[in-house]
N, C-alpha and C. Protein backbone atom coordinates (compact mmCIF):
# COMPACT_ATOMS: atom_id res chain seq x y z
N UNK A 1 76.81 129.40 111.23
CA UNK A 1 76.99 127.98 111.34
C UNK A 1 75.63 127.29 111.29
N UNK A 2 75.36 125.91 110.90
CA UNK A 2 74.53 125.56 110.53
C UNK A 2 74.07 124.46 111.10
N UNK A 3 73.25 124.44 112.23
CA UNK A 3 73.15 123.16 113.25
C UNK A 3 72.82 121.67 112.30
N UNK A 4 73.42 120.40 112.78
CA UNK A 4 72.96 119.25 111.98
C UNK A 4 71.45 119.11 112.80
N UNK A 5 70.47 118.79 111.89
CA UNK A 5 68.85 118.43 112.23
C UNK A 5 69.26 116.84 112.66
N UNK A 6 68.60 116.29 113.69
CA UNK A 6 68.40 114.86 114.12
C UNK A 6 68.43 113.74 112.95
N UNK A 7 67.47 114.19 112.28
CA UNK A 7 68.01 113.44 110.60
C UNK A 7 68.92 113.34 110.01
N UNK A 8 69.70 114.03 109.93
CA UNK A 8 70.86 113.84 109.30
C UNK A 8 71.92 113.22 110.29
N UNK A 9 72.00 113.67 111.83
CA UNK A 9 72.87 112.32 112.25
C UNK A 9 72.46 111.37 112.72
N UNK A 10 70.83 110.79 112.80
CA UNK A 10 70.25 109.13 112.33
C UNK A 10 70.91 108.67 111.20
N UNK A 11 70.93 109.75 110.05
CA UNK A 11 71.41 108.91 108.64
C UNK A 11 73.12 108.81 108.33
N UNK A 12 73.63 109.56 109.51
CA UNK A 12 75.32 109.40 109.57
C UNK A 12 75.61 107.93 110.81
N UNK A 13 74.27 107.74 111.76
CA UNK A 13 74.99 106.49 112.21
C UNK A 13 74.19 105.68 111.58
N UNK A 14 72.97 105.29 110.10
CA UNK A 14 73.00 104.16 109.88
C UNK A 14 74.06 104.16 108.73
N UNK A 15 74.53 104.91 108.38
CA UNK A 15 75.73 104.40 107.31
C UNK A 15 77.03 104.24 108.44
N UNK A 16 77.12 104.10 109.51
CA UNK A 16 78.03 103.55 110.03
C UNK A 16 78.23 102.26 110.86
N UNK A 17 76.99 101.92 110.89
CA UNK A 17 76.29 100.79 111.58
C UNK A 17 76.46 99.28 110.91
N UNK A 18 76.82 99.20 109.60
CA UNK A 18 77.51 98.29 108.75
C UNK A 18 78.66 98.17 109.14
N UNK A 19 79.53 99.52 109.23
CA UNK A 19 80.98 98.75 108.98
C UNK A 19 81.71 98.92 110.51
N UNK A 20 80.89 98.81 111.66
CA UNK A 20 80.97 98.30 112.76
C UNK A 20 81.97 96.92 113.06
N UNK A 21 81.34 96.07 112.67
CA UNK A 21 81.76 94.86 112.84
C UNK A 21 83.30 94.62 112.59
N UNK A 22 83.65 95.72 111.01
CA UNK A 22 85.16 95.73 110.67
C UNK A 22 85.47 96.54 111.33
N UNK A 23 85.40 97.27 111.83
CA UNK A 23 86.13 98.06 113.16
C UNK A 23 86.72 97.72 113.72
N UNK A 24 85.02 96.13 114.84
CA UNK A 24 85.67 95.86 115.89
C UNK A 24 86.99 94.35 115.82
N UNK A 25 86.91 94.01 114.67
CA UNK A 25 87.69 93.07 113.71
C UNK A 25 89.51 94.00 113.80
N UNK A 26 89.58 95.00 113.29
CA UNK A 26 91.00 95.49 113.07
C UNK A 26 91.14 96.05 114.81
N UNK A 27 90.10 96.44 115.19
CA UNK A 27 90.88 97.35 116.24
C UNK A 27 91.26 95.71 117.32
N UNK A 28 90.57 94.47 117.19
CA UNK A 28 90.90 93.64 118.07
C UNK A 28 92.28 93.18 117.51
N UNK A 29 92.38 93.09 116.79
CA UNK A 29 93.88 92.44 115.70
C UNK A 29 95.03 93.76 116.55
N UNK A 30 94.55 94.42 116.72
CA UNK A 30 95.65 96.00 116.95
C UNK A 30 96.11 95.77 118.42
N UNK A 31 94.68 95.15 118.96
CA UNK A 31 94.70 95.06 120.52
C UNK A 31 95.51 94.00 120.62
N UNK A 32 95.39 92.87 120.26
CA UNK A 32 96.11 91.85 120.33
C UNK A 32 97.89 91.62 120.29
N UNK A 33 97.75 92.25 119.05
CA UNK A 33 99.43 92.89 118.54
C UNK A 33 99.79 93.73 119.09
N UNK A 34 99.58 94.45 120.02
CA UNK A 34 99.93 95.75 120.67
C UNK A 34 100.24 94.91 122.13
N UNK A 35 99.28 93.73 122.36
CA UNK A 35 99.41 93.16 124.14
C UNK A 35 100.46 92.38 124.05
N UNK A 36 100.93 91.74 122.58
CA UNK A 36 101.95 90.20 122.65
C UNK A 36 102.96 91.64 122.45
N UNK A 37 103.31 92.47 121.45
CA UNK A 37 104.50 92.95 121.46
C UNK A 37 104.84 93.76 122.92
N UNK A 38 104.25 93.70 124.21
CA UNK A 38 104.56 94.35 124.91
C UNK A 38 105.47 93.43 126.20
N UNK A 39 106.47 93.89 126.87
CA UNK A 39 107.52 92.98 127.01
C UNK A 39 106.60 92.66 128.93
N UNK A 40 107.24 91.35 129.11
CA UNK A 40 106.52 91.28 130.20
C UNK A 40 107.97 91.15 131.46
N UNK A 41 107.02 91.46 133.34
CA UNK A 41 108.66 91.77 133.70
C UNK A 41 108.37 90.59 134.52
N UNK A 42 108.37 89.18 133.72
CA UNK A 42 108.47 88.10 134.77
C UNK A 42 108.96 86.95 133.58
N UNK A 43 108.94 85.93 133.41
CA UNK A 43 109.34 84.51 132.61
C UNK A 43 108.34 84.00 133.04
N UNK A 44 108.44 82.88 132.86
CA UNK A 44 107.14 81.64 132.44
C UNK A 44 106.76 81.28 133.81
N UNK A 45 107.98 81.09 134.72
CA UNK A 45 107.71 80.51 136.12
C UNK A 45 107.19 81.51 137.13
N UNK A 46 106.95 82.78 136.60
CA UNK A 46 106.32 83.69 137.39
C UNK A 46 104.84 83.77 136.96
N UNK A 47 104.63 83.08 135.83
CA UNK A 47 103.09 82.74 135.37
C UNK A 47 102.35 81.87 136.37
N UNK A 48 103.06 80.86 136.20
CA UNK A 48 102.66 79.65 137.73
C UNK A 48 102.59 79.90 139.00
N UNK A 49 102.84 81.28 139.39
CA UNK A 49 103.30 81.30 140.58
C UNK A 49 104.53 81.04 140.88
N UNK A 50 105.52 81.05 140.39
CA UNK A 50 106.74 81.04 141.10
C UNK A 50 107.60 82.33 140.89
N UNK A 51 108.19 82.76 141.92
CA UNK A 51 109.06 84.07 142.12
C UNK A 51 110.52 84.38 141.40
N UNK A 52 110.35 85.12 140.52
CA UNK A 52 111.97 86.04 140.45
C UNK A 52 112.24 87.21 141.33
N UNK A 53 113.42 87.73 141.24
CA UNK A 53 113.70 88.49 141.84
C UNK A 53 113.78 89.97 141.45
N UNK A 54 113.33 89.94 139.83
CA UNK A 54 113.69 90.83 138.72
C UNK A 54 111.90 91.29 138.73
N UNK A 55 110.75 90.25 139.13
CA UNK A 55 109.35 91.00 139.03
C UNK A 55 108.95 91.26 139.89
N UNK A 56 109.87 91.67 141.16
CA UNK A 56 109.28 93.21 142.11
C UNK A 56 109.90 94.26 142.07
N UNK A 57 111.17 94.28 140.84
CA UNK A 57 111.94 95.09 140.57
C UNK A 57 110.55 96.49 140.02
N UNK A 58 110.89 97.93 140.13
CA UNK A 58 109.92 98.70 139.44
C UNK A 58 110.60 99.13 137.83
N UNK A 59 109.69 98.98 136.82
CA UNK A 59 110.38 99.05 135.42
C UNK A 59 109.54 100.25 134.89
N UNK A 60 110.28 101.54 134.44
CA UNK A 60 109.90 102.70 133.69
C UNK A 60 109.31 102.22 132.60
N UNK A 61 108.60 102.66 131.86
CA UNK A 61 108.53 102.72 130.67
C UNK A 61 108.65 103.86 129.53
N UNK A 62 109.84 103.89 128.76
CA UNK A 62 110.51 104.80 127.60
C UNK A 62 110.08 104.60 126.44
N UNK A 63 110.63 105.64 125.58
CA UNK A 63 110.66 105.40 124.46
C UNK A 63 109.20 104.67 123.86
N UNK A 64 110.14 103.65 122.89
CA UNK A 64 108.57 102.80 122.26
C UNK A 64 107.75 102.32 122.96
N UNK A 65 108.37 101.67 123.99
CA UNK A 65 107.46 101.05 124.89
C UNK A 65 106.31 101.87 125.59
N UNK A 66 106.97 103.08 125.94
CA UNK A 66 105.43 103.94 126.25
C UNK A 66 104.52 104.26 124.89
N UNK A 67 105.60 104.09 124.37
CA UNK A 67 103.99 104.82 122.86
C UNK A 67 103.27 103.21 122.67
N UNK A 68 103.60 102.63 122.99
CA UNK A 68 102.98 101.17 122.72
C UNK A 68 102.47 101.17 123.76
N UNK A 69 102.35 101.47 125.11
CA UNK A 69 100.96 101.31 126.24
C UNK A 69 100.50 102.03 125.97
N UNK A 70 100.47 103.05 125.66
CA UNK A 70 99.78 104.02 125.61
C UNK A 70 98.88 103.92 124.25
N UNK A 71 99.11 103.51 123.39
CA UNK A 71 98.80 102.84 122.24
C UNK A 71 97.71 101.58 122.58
N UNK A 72 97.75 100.92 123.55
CA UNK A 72 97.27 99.93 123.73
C UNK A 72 95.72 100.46 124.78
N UNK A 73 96.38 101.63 125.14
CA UNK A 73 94.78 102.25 125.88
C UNK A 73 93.88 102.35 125.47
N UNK A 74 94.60 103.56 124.50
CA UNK A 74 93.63 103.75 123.25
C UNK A 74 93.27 103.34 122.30
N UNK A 75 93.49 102.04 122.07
CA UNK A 75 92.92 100.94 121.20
C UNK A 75 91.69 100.44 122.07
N UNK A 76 92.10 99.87 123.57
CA UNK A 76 90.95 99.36 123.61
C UNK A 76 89.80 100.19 124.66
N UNK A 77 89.94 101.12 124.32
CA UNK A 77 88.84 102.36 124.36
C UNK A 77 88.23 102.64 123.82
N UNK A 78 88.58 102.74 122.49
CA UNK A 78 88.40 102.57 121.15
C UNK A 78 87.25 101.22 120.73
N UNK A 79 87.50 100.49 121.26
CA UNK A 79 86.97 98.70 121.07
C UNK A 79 86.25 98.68 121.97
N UNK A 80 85.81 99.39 123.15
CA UNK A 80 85.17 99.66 124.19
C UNK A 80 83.56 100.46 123.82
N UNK A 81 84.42 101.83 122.95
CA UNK A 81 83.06 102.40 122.71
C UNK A 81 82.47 102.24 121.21
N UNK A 82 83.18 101.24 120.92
CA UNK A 82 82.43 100.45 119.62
C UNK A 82 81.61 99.51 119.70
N UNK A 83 82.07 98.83 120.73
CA UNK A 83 81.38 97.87 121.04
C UNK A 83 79.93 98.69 122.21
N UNK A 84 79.95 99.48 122.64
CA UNK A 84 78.64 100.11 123.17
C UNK A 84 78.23 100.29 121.84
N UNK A 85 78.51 101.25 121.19
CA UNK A 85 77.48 101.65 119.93
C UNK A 85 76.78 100.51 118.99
N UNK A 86 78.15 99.39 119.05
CA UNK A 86 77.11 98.34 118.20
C UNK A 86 75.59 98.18 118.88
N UNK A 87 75.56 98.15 120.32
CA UNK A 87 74.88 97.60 121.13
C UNK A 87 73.38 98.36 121.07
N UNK A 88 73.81 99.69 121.46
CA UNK A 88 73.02 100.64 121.45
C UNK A 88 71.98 101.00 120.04
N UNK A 89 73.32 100.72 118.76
CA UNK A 89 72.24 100.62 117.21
C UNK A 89 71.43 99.55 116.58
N UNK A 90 71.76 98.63 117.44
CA UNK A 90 70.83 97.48 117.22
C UNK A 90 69.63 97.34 117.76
């Protein structure tokens, strides 16, 4: 096996150091669409402060809905350590 020399992965993160920005562009679009499609366990008047009786209820999450939080982790983990690296290659 053939170790990579320091040079060659300087020259694998400046060719990645451009398309950063579109990264953090789709993965926020993903984050976004991933937070509105996710169902919430209150209505509008539990936004304000006011109480139902249905959002101290405890709600599982199945099916799609778990692959969609779970989906939504790892998006913005994802958007997390992109956004370090932009930071760090600049």
């Amino acid at each position: 096996m053939q170790k990579r020399s320091k040079g060659a992965s300087i020259l694998a993160m400046s060719q990645i150091t451009p398309l950063i920005p579109y990264i953090q562009i789709v993965l926020a679009v993903l984050l976004i669409s991933a937070v509105l499609l996710q169902r919430t366990g209150s209505e509008l008047g539990g936004a304000f402060g006011g109480s139902d009786n249905f959002s101290s209820a405890h709600h599982t999450r199945r099916g799609f809905e778990k692959t969609l939080f779970n989906g939504t982790i790892i998006i913005s983990i994802l958007f997390i350590v992109t956004s370090f690296m932009a930071l760090l290659l600049k």
